[in-house]
PDB file of N, CA and C in Angstrom:
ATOM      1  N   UNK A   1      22.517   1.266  17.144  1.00  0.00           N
ATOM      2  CA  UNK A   1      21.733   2.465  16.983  1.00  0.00           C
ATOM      3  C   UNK A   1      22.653   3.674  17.216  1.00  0.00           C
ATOM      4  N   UNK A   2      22.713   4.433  16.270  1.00  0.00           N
ATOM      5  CA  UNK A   2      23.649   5.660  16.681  1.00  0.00           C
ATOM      6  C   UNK A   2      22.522   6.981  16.670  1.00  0.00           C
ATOM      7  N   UNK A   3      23.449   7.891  17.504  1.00  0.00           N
ATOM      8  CA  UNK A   3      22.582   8.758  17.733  1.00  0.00           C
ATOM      9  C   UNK A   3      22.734  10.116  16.424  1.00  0.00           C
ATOM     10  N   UNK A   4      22.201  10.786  15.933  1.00  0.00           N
ATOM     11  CA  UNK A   4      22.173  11.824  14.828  1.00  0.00           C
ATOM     12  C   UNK A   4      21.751  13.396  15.793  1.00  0.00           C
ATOM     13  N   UNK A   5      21.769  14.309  14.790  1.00  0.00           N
ATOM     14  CA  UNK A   5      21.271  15.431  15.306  1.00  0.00           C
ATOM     15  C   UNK A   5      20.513  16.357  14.169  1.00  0.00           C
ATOM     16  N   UNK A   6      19.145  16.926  15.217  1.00  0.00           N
ATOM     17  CA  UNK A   6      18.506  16.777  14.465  1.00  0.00           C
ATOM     18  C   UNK A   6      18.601  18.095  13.760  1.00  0.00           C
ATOM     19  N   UNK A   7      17.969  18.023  11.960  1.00  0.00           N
ATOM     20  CA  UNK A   7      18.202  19.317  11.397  1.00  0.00           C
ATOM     21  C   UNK A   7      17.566  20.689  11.903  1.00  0.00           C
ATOM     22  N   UNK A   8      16.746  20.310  12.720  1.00  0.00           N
ATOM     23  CA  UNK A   8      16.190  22.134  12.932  1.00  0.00           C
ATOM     24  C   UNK A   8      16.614  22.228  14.485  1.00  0.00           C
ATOM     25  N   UNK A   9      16.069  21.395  15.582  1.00  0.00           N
ATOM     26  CA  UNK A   9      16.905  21.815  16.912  1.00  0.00           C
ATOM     27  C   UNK A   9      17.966  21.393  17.247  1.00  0.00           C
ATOM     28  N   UNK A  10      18.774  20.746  16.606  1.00  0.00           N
ATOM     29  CA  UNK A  10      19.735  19.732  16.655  1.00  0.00           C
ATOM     30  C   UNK A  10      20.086  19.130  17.931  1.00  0.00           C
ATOM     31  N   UNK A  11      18.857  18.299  18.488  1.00  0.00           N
ATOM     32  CA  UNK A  11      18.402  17.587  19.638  1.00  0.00           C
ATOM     33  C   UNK A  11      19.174  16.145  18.814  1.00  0.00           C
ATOM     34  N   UNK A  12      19.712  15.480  19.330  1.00  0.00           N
ATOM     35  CA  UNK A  12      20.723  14.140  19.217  1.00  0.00           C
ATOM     36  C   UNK A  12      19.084  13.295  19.691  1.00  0.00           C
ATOM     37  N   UNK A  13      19.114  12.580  18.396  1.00  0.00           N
ATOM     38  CA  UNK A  13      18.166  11.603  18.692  1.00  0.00           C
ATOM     39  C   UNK A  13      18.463  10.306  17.301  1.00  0.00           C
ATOM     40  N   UNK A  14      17.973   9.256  17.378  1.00  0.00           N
ATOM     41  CA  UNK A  14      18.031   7.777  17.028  1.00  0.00           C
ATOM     42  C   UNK A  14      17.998   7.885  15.683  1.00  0.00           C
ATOM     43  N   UNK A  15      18.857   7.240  14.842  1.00  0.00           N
ATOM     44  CA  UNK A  15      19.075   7.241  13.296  1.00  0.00           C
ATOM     45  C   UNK A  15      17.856   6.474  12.805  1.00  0.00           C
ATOM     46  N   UNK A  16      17.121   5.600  13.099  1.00  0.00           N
ATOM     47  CA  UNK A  16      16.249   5.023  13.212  1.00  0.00           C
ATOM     48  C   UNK A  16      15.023   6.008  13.336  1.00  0.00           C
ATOM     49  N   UNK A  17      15.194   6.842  13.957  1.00  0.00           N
ATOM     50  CA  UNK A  17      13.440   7.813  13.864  1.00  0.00           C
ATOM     51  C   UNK A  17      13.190   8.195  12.626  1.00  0.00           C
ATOM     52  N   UNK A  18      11.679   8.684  12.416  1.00  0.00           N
ATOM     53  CA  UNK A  18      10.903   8.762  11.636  1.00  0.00           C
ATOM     54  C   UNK A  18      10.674  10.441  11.706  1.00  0.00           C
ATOM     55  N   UNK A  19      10.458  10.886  12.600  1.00  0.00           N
ATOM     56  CA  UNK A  19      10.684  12.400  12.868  1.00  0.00           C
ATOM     57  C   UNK A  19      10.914  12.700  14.512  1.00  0.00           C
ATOM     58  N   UNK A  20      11.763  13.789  14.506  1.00  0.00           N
ATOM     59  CA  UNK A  20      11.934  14.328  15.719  1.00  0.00           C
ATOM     60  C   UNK A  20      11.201  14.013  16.961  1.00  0.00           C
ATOM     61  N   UNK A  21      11.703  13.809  18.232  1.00  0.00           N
ATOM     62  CA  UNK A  21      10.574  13.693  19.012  1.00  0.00           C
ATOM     63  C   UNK A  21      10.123  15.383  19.564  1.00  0.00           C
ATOM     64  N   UNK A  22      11.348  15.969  19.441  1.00  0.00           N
ATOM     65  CA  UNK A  22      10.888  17.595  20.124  1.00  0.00           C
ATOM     66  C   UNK A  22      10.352  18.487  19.401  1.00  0.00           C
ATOM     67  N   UNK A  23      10.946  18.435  18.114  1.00  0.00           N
ATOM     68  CA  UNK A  23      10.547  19.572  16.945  1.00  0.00           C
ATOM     69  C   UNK A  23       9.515  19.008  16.098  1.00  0.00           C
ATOM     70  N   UNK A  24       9.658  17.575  15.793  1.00  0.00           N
ATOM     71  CA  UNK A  24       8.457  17.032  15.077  1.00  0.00           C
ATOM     72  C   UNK A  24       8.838  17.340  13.483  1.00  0.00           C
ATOM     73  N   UNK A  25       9.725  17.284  13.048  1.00  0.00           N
ATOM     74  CA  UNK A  25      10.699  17.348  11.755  1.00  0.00           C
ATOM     75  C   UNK A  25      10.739  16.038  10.680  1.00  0.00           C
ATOM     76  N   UNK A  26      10.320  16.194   9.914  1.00  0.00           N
ATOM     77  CA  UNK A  26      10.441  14.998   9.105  1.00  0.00           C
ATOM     78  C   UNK A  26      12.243  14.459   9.018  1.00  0.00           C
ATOM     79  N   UNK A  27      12.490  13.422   9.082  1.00  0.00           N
ATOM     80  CA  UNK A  27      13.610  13.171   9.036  1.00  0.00           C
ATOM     81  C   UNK A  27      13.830  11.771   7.906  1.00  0.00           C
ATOM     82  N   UNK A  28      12.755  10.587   7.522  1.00  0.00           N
ATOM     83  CA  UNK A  28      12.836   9.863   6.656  1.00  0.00           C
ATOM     84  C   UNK A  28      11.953   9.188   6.334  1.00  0.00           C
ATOM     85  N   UNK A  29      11.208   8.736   5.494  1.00  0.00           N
ATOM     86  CA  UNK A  29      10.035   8.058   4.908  1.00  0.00           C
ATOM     87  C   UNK A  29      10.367   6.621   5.067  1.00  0.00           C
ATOM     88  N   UNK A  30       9.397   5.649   5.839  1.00  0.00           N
ATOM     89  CA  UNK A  30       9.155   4.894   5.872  1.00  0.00           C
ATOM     90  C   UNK A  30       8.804   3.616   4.476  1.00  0.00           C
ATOM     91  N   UNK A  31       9.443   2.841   4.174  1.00  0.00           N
ATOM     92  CA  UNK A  31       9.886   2.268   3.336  1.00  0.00           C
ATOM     93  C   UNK A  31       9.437   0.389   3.425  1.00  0.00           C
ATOM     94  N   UNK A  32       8.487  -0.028   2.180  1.00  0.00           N
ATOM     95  CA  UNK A  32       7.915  -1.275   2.139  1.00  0.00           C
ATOM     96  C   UNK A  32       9.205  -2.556   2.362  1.00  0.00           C
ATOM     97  N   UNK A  33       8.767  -3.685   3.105  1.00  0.00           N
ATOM     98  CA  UNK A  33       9.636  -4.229   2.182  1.00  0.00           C
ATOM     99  C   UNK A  33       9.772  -5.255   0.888  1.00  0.00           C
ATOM    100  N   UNK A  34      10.508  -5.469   0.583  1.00  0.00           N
ATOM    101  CA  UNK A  34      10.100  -6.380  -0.372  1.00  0.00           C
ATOM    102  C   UNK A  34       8.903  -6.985  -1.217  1.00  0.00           C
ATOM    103  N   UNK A  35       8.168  -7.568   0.000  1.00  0.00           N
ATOM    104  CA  UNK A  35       7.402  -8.646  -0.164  1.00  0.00           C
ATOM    105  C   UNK A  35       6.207  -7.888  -0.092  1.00  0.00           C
ATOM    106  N   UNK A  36       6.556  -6.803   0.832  1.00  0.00           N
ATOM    107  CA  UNK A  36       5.674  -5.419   0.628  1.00  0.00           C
ATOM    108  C   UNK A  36       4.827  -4.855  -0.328  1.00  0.00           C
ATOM    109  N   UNK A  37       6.402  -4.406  -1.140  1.00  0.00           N
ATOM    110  CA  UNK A  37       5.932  -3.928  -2.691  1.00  0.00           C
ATOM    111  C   UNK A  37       5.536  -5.116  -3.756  1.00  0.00           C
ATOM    112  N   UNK A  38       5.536  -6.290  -3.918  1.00  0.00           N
ATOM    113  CA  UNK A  38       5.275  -7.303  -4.706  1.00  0.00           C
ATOM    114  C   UNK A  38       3.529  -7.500  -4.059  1.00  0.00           C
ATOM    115  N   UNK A  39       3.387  -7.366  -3.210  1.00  0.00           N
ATOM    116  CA  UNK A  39       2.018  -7.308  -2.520  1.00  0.00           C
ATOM    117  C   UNK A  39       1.280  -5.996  -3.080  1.00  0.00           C
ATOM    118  N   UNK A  40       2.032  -4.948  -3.210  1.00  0.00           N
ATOM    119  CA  UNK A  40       1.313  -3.350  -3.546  1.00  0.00           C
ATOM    120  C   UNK A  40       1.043  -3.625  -5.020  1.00  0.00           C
ATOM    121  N   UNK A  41       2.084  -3.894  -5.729  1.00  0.00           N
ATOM    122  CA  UNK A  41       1.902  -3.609  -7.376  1.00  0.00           C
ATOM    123  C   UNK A  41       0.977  -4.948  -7.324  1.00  0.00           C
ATOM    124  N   UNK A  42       1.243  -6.166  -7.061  1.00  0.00           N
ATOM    125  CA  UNK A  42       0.147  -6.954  -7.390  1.00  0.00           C
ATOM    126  C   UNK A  42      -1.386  -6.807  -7.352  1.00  0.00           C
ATOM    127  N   UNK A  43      -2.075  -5.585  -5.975  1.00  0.00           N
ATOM    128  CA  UNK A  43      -3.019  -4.992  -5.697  1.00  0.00           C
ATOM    129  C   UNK A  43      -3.356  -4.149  -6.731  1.00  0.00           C
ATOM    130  N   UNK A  44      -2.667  -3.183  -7.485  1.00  0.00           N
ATOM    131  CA  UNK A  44      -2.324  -2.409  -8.428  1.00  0.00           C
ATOM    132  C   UNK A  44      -3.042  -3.370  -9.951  1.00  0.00           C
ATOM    133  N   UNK A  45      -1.919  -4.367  -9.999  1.00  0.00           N
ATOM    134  CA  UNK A  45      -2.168  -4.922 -11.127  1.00  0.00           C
ATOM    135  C   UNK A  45      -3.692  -5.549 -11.206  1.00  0.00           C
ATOM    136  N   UNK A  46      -3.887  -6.368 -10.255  1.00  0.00           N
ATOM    137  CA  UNK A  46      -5.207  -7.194  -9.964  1.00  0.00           C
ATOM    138  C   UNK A  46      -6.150  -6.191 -10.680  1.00  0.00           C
ATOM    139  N   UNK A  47      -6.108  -4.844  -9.652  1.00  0.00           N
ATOM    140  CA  UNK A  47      -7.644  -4.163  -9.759  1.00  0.00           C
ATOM    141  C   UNK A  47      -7.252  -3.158 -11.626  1.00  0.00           C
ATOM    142  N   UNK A  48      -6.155  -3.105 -12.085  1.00  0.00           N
ATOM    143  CA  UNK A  48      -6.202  -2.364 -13.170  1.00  0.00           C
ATOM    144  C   UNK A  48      -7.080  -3.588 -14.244  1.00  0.00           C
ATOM    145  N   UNK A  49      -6.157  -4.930 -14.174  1.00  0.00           N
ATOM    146  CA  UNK A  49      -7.339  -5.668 -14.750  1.00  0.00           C
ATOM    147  C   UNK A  49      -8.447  -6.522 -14.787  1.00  0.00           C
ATOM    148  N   UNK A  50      -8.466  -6.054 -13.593  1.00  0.00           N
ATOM    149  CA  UNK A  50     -10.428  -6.515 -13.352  1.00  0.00           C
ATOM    150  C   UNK A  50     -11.144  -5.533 -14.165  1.00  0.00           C
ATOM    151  N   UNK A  51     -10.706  -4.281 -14.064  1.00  0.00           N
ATOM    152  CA  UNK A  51     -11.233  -2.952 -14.742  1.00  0.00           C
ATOM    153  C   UNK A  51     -11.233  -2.678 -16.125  1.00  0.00           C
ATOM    154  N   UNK A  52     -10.111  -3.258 -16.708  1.00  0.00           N
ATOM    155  CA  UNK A  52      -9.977  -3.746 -18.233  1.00  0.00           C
ATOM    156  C   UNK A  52     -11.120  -4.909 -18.612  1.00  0.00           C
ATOM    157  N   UNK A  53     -11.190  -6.100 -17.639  1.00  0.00           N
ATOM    158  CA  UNK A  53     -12.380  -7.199 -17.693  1.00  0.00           C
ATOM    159  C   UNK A  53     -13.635  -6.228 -17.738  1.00  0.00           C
ATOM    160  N   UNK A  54     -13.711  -5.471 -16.526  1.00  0.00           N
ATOM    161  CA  UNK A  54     -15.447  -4.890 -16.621  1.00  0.00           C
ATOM    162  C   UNK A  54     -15.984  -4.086 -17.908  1.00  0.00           C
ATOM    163  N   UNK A  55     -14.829  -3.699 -18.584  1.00  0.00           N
ATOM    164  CA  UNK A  55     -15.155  -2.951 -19.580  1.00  0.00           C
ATOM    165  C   UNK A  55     -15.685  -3.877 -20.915  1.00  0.00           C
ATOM    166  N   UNK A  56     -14.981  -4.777 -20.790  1.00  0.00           N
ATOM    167  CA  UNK A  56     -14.724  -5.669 -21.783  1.00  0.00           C
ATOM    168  C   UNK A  56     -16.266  -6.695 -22.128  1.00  0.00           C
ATOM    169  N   UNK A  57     -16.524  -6.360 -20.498  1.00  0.00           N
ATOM    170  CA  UNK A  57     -18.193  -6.973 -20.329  1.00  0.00           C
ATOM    171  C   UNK A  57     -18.953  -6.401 -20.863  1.00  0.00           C
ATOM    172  N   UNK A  58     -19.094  -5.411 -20.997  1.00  0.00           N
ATOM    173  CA  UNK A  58     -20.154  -4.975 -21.915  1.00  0.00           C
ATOM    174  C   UNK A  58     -20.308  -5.220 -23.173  1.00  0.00           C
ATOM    175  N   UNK A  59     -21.426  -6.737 -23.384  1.00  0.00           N
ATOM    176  CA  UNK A  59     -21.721  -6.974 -24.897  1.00  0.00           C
ATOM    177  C   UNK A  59     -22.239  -7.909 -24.622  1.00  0.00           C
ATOM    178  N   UNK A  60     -23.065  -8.485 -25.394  1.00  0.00           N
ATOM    179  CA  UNK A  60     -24.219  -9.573 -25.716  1.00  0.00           C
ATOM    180  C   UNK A  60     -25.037  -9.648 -23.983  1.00  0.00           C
ATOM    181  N   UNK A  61     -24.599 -10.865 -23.671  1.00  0.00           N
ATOM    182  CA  UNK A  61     -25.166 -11.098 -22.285  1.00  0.00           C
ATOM    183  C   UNK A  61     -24.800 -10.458 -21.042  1.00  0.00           C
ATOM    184  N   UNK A  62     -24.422  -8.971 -20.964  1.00  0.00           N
ATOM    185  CA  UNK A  62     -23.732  -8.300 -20.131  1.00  0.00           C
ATOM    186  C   UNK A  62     -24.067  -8.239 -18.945  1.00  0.00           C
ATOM    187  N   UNK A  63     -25.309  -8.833 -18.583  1.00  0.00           N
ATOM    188  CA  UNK A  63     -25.828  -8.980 -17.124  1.00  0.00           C
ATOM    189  C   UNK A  63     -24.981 -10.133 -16.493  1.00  0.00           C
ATOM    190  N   UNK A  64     -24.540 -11.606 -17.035  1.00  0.00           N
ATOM    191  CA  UNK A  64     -24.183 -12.641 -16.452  1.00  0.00           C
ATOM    192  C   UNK A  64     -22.443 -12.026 -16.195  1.00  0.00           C
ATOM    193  N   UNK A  65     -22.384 -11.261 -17.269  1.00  0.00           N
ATOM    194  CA  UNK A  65     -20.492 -11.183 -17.408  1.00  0.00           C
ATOM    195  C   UNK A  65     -20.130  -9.811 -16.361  1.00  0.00           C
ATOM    196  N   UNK A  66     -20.955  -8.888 -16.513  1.00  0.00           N
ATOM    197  CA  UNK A  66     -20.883  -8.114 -15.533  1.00  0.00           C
ATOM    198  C   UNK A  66     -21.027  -8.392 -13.861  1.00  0.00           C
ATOM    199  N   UNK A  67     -21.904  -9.374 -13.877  1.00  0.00           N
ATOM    200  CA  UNK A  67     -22.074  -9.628 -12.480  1.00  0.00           C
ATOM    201  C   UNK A  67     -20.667 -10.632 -11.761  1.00  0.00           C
ATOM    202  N   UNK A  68     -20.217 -11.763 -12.876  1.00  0.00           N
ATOM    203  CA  UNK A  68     -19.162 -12.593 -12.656  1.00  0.00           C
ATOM    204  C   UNK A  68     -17.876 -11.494 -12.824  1.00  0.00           C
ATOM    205  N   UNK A  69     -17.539 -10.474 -13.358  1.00  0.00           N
ATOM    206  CA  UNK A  69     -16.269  -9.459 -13.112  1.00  0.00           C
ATOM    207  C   UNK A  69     -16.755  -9.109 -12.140  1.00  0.00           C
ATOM    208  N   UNK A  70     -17.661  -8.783 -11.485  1.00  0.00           N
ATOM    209  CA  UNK A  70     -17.713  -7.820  -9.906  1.00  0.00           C
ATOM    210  C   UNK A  70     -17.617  -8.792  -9.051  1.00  0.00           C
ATOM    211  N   UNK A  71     -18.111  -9.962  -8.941  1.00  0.00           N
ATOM    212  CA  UNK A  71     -18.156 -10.840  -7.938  1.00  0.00           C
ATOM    213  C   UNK A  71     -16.379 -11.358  -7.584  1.00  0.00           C
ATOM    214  N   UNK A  72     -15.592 -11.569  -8.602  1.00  0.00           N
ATOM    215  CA  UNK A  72     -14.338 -11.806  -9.345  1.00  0.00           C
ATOM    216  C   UNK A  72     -13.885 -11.151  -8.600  1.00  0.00           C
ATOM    217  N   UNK A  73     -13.825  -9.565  -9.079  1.00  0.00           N
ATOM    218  CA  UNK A  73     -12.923  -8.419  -8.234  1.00  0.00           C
ATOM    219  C   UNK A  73     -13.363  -8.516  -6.588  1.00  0.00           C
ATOM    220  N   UNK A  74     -14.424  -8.483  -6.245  1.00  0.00           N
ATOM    221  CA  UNK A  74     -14.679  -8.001  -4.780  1.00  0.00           C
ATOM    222  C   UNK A  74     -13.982  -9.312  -4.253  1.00  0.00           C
ATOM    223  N   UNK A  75     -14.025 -10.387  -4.768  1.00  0.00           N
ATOM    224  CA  UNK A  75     -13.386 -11.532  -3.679  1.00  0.00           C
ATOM    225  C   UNK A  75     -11.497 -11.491  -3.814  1.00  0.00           C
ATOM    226  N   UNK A  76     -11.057 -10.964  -4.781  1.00  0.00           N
ATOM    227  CA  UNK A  76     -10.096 -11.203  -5.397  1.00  0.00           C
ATOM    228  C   UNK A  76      -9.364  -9.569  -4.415  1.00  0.00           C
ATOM    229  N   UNK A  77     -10.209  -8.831  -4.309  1.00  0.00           N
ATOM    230  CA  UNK A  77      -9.670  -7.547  -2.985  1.00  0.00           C
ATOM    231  C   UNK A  77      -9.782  -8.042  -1.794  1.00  0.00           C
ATOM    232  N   UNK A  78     -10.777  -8.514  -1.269  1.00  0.00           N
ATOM    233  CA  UNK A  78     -10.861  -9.204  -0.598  1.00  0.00           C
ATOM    234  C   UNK A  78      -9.597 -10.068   0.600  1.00  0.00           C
ATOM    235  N   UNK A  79      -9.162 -10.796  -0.760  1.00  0.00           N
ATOM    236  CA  UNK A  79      -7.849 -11.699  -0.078  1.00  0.00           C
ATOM    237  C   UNK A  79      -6.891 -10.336  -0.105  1.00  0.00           C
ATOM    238  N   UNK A  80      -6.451  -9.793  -0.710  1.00  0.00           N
ATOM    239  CA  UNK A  80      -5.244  -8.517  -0.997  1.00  0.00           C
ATOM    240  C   UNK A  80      -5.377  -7.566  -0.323  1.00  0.00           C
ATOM    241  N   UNK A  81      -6.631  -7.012   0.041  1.00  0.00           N
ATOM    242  CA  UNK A  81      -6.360  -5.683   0.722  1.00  0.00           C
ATOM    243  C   UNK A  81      -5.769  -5.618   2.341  1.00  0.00           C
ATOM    244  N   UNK A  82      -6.004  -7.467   2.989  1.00  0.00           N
ATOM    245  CA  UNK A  82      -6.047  -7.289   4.052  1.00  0.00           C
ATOM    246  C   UNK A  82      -4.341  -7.723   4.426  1.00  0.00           C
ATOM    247  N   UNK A  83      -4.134  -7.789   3.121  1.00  0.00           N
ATOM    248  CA  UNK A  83      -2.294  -8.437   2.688  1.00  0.00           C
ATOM    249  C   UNK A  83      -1.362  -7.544   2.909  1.00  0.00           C
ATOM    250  N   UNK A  84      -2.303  -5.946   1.866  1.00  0.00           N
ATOM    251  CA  UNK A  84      -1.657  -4.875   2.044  1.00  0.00           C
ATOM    252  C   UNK A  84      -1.356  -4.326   3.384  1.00  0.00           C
ATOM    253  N   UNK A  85      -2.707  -4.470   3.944  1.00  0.00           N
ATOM    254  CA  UNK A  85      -2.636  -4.037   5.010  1.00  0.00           C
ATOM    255  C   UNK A  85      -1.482  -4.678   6.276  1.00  0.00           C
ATOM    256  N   UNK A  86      -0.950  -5.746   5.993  1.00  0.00           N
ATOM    257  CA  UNK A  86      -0.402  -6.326   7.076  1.00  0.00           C
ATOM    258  C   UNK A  86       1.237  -5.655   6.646  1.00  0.00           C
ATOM    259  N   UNK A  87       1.144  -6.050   5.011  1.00  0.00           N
ATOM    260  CA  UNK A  87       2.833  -5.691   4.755  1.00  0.00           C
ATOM    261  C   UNK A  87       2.863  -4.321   4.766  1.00  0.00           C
ATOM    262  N   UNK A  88       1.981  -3.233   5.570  1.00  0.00           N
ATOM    263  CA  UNK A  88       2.325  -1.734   5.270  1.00  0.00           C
ATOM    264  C   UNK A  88       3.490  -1.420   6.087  1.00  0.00           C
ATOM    265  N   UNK A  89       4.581  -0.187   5.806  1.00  0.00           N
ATOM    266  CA  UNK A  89       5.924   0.460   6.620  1.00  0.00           C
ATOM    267  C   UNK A  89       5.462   0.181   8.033  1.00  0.00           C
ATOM    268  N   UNK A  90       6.576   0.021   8.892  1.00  0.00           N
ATOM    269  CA  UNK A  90       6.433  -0.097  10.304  1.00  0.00           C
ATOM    270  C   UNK A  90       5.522   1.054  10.189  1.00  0.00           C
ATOM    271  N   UNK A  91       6.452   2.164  10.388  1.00  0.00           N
ATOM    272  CA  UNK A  91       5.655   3.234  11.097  1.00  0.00           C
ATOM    273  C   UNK A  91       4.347   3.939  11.086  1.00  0.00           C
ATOM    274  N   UNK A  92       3.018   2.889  10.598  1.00  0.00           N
ATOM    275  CA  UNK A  92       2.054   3.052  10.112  1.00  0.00           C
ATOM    276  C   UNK A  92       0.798   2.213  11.045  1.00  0.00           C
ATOM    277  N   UNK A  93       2.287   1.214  11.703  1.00  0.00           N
ATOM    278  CA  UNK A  93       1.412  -0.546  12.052  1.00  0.00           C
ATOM    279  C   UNK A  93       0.925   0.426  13.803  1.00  0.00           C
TER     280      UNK A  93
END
């Protein structure tokens, strides 16, 4: 861990911080990792095409097909959102 200084009080603090502890200075954005972002865009992708599906429901028997795309999506967030939630940037947890 080395120590930096910071841009507005130039208080020597941890290369590793997120912002200042004295001035409260943004110093670097917190960053997914990996498995993170393959978790985010997959959340992304899932719900763009469930939303392409719901549209797509509308026609002939749209009560059975509409109800099976919503049931679809809500279980299908379900497992993912709580995925996202685990792989979010440290500095969030």
């Amino acid at each position: 861990m080395t120590l930096i200084s910071c841009k507005e009080c130039k208080t020597e603090i941890s290369d590793q911080a997120y912002n200042c502890p004295k001035c409260g200075v943004f110093l670097r954005k917190p960053k997914r990792t990996r498995f993170g972002k393959i978790i985010k865009y997959t959340f992304i992708g899932f719900n763009l095409l469930m939303l392409f599906n719901f549209v797509l429901a509308f026609g002939g028997n749209a009560i059975i097909k509409l109800t099976a795309a919503v049931v679809f999506w809500v279980l299908g967030d379900l497992i993912l959102v709580p995925m996202i939630y685990i792989t979010r940037p440290e500095k969030y947890k």
